[in-house]
Protein backbone atom coordinates (compact mmCIF):
# COMPACT_ATOMS: atom_id res chain seq x y z
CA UNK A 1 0.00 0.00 0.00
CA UNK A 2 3.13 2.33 0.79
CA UNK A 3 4.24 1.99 -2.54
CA UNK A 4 1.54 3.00 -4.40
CA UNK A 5 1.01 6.31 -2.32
CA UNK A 6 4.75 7.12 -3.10
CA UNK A 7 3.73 6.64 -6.97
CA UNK A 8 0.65 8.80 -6.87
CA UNK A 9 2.50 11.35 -5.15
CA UNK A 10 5.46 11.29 -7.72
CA UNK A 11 2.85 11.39 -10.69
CA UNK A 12 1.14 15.01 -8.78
CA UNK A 13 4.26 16.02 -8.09
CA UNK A 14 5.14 15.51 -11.61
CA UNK A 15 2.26 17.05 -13.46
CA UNK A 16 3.23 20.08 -11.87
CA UNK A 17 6.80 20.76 -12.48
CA UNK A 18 8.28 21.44 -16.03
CA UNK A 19 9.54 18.89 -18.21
CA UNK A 20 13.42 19.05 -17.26
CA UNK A 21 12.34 19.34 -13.47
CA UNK A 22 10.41 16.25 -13.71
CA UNK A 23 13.08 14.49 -15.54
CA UNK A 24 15.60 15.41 -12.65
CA UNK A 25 13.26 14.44 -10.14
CA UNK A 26 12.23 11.17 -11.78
CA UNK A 27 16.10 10.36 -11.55
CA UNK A 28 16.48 10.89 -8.16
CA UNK A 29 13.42 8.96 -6.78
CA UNK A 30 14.72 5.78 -8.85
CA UNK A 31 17.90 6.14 -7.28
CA UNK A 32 17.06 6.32 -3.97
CA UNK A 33 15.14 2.64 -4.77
CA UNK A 34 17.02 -0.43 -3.71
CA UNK A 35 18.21 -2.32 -6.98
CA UNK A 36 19.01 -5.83 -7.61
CA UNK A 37 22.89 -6.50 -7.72
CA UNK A 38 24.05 -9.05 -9.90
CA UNK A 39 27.69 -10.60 -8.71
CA UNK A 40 30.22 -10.48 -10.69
CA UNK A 41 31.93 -14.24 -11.22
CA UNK A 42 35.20 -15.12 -10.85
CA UNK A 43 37.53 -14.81 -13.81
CA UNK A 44 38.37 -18.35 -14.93
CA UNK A 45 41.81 -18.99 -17.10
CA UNK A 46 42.85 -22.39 -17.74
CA UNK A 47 45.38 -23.47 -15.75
CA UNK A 48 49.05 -23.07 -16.94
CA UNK A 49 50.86 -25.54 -19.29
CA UNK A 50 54.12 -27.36 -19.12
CA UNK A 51 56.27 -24.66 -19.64
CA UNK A 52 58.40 -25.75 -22.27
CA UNK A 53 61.48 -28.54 -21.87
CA UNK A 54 64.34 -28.73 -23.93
CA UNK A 55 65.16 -31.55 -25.92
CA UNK A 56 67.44 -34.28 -24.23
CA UNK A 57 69.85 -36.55 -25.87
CA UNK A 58 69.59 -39.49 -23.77
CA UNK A 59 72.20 -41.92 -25.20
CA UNK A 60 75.01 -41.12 -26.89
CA UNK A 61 77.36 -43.52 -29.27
CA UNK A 62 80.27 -43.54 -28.65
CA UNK A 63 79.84 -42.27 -25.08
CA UNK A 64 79.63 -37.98 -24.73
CA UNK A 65 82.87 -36.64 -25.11
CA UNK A 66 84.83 -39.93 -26.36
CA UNK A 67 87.85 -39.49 -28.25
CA UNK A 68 87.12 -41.49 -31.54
CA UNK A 69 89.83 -43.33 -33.25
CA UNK A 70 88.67 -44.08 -37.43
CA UNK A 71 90.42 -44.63 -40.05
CA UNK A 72 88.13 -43.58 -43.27
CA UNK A 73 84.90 -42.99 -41.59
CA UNK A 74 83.54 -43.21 -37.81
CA UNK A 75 79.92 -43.37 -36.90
CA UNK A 76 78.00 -41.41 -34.24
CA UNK A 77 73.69 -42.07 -33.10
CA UNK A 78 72.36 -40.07 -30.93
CA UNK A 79 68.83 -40.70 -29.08
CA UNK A 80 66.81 -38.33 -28.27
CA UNK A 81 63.60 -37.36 -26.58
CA UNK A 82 61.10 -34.26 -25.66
CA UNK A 83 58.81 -34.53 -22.55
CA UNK A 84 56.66 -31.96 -24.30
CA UNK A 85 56.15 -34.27 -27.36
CA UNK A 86 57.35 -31.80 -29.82
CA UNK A 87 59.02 -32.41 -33.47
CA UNK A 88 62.70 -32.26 -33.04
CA UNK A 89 65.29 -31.30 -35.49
CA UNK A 90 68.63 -32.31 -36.14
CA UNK A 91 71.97 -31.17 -36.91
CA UNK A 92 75.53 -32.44 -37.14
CA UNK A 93 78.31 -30.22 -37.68
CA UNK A 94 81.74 -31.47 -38.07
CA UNK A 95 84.70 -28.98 -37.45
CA UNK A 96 82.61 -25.81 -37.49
CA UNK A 97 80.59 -26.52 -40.87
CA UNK A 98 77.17 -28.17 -40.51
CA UNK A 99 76.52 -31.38 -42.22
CA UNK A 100 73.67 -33.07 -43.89
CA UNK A 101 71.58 -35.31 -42.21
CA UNK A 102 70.07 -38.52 -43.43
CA UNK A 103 67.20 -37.65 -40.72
CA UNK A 104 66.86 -33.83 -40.26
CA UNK A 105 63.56 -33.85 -38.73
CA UNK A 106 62.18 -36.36 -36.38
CA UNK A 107 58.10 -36.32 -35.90
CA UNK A 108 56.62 -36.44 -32.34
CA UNK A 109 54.98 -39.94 -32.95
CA UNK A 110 57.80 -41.72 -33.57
CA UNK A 111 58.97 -44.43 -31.09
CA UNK A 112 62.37 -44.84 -31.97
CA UNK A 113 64.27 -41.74 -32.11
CA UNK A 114 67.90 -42.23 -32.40
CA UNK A 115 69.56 -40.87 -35.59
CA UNK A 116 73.01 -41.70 -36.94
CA UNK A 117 75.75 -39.74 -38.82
CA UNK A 118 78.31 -41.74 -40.20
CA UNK A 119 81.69 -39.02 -40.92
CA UNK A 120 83.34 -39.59 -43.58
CA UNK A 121 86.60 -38.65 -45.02
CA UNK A 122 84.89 -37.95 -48.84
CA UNK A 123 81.95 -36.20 -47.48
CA UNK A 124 82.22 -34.72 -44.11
CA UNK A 125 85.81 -33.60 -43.63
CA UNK A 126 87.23 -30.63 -44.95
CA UNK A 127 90.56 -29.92 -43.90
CA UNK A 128 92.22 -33.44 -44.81
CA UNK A 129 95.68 -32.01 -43.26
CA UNK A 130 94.14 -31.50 -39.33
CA UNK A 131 94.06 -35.41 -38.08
CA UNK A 132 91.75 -34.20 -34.69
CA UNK A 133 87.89 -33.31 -35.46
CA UNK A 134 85.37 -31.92 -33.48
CA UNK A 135 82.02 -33.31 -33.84
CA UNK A 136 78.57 -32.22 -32.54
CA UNK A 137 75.22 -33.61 -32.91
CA UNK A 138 72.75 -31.24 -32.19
CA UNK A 139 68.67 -32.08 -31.39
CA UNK A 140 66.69 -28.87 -31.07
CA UNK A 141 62.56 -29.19 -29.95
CA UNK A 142 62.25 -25.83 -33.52
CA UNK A 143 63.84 -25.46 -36.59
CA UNK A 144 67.83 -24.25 -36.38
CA UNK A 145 68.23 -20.91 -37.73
CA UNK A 146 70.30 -20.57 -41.21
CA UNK A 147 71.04 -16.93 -41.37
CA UNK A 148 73.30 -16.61 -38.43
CA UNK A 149 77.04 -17.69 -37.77
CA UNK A 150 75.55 -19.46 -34.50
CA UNK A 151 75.56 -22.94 -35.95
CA UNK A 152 73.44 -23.49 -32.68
CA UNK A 153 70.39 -20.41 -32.76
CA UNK A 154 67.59 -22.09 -32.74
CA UNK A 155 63.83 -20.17 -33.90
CA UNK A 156 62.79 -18.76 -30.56
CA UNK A 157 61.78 -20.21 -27.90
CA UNK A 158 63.17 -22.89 -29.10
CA UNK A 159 65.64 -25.23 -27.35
CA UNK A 160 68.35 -27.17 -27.70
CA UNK A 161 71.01 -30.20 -26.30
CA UNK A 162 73.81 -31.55 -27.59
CA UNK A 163 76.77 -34.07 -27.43
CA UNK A 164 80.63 -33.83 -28.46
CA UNK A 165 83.13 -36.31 -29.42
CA UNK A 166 86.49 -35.81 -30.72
CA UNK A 167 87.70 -37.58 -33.59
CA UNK A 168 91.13 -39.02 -34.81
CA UNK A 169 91.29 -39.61 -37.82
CA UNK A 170 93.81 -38.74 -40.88
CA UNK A 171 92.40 -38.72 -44.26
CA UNK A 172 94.29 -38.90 -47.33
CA UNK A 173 95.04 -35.73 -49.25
CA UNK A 174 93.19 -35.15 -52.16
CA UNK A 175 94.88 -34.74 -55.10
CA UNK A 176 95.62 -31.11 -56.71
């Protein structure tokens, strides 16, 4: 009954007054009305990932940091993993100069990731005089970067591991 008394006396009060009056006076008697409040939720993210692992190499043959005795050729295999199940990419470099690959890329699904590199006098060595070579396979979770000296930049944020060996080997000169 209360609030119809308050309209009626609103609606006299209003058909006096002049039309911005009643407009002002309209505003303040819906102010002073309680309102519904609606809550405001929480803000909901999804939780935070992995953040992102580096490759490993998890076996290394010969053993990481061997000194390699060949005579033509020696062979290296590397096996490697990623806990974040990304591609991985591959790269040998032999004495400072990067090498091709028989497997350059390595896709998430496979089971058996170990990749070989077999050095050869013919194909992978360059200065036939030196008889000690530095080897370096290389597994990096995005692609290596080609326009750089860093043999080792990898496409950010990517990441990287590797293993070393040393290798003795003298290969014959090539002829002139």
């Amino acid at each position: 009954m209360g609030r119809f008394a308050l309209a009626r006396l609103l609606l006299q009060v209003l058909r006096t007054l002049r039309q911005l009056d009643r407009k002002l006076l309209l505003l303040f008697a819906l102010s002073s009305l309680p309102a519904c409040i609606i809550p405001v939720g929480p803000e909901f993210q999804d939780p935070p990932g992995s953040p992102n692992a580096p490759p490993q190499i998890i076996e290394a043959d010969p053993t990481w940091g061997a000194d390699v005795t060949g005579t033509s050729s020696a062979r290296f295999s590397i096996t490697v993993v990623d806990v974040n199940g990304d591609d991985l990419f591959i790269r040998w470099i032999v004495d400072g100069h990067p090498k091709e690959s028989s497997r350059p890329q390595i896709s998430h699904d496979e089971l058996n990731r170990t990749v070989e590199k077999t050095v050869t006098c013919s194909q992978d060595i360059d200065d036939k005089v030196a008889s000690r070579h530095f080897i370096r396979g290389v597994v990096a979770d995005r692609e290596f970067l080609t326009d750089t000296a860093d043999l080792l930049a990898v496409t950010p944020p990517g990441l990287r591991d590797l293993a070393t060996w040393t290798l003795n080997m003298t290969c014959p000169a090539s002829p002139q």
